[in-house]
Protein backbone atom coordinates (compact mmCIF):
# COMPACT_ATOMS: atom_id res chain seq x y z
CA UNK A 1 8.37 17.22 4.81
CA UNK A 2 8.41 14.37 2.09
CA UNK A 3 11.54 12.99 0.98
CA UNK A 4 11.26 13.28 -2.77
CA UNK A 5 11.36 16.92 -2.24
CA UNK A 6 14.73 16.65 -0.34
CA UNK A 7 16.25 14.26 -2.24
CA UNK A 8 15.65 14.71 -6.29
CA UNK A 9 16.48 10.63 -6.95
CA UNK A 10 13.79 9.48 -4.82
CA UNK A 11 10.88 11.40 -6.84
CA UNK A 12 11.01 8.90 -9.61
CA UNK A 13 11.15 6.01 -7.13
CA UNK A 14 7.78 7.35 -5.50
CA UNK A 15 6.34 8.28 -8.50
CA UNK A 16 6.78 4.39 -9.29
CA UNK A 17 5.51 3.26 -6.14
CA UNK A 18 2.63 5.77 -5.26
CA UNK A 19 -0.96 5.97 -7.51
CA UNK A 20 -0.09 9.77 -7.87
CA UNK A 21 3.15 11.90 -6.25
CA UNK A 22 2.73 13.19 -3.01
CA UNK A 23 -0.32 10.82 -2.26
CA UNK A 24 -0.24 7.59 -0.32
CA UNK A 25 -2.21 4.79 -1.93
CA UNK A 26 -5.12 4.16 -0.10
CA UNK A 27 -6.46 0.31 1.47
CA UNK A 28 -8.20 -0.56 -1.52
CA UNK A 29 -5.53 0.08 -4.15
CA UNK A 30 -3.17 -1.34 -1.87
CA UNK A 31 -5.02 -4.89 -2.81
CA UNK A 32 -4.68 -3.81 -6.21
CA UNK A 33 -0.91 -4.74 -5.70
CA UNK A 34 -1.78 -8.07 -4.55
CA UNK A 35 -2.40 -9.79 -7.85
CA UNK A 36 -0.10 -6.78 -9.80
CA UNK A 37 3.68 -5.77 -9.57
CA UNK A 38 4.76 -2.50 -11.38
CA UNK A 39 7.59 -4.14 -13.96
CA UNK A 40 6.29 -7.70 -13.75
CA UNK A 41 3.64 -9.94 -13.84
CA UNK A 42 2.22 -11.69 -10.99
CA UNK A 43 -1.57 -13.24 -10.91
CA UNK A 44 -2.30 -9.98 -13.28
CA UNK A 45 -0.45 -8.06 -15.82
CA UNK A 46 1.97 -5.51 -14.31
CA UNK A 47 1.46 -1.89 -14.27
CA UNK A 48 3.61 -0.81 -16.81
CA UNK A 49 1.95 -3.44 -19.19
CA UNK A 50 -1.29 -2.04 -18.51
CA UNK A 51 -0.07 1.44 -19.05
CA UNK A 52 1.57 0.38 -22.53
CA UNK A 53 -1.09 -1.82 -24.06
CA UNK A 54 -3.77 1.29 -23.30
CA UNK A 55 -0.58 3.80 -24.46
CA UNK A 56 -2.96 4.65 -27.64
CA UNK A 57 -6.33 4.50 -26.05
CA UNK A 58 -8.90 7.56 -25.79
CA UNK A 59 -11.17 5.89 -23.03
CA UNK A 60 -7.98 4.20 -20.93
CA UNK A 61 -8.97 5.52 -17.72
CA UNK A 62 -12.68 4.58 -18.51
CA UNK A 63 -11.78 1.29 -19.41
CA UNK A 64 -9.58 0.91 -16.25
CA UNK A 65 -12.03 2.77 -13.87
CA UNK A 66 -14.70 0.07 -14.92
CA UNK A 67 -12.13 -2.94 -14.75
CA UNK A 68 -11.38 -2.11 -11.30
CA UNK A 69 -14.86 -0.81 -10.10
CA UNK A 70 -16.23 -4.12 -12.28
CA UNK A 71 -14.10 -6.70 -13.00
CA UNK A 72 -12.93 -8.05 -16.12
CA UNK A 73 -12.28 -11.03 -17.82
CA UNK A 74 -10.20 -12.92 -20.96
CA UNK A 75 -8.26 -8.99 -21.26
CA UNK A 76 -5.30 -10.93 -20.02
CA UNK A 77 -5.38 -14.82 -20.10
CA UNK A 78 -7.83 -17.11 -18.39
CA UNK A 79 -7.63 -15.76 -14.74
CA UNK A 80 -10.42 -13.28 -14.36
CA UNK A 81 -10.19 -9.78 -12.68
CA UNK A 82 -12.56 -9.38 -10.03
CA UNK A 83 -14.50 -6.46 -8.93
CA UNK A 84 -12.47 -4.20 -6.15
CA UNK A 85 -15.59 -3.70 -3.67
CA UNK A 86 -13.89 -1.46 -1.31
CA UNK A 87 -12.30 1.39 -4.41
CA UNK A 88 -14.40 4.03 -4.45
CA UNK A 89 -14.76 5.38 -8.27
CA UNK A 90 -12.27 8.48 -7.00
CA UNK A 91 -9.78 6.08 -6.23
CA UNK A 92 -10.19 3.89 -9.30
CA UNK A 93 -9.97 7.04 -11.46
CA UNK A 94 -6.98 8.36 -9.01
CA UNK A 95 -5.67 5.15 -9.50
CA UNK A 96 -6.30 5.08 -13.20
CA UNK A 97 -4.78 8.16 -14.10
CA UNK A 98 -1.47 6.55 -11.92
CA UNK A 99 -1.32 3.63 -14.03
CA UNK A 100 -1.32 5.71 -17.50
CA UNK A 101 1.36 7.91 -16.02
CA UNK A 102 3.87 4.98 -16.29
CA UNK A 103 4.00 5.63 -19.84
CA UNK A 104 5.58 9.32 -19.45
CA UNK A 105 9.09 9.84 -18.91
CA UNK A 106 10.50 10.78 -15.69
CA UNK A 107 11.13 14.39 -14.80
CA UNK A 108 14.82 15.54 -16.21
CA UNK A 109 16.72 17.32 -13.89
């Protein structure tokens, strides 16, 4: 039994910390978090940034999809993005879709 479903507070907290609810992040979006933090920046721009700055944008999870799957450069400053090898394109679109979710409100009880 998970404990978001017991205990109501902890859903937002692994919404926040999990690429979708209920799922556990897998090896290769774990290194995502390496470089990125959800509320702040570390080597890369943190989550929620992401998630804001593509708020508006059609394509997002395209455009993140092939940034992870890719690599990507100058989007953020001078340190470059590389390609995640080891995300399949179901995780990167998983993960995608996990990012963008930072920009809806949590669940009112």
């Amino acid at each position: 039994m998970k404990l978001h479903r017991i205990v109501p507070s902890l859903f937002t907290l692994s919404a926040l910390l999990l690429p979708a609810a209920g799922m556990a992040a897998s090896s290769s979006e774990e290194s995502c978090r390496v470089c990125h933090k959800i509320d702040s920046k570390l080597v890369g721009p943190a989550f929620m940034d992401v998630a804001a700055r593509y708020a508006k944008d059609k394509d997002a999870i395209a455009k993140l999809k092939r940034s992870m799957l890719q690599g990507s450069s100058g989007k953020w400053g001078a340190v470059a993005m590389p390609p995640n090898a080891g995300l399949s394109e179901a995780e990167a679109e998983r993960f995608a879709h996990w990012i963008m979710s930072l920009n809806k409100p949590a669940a009112k009880k």
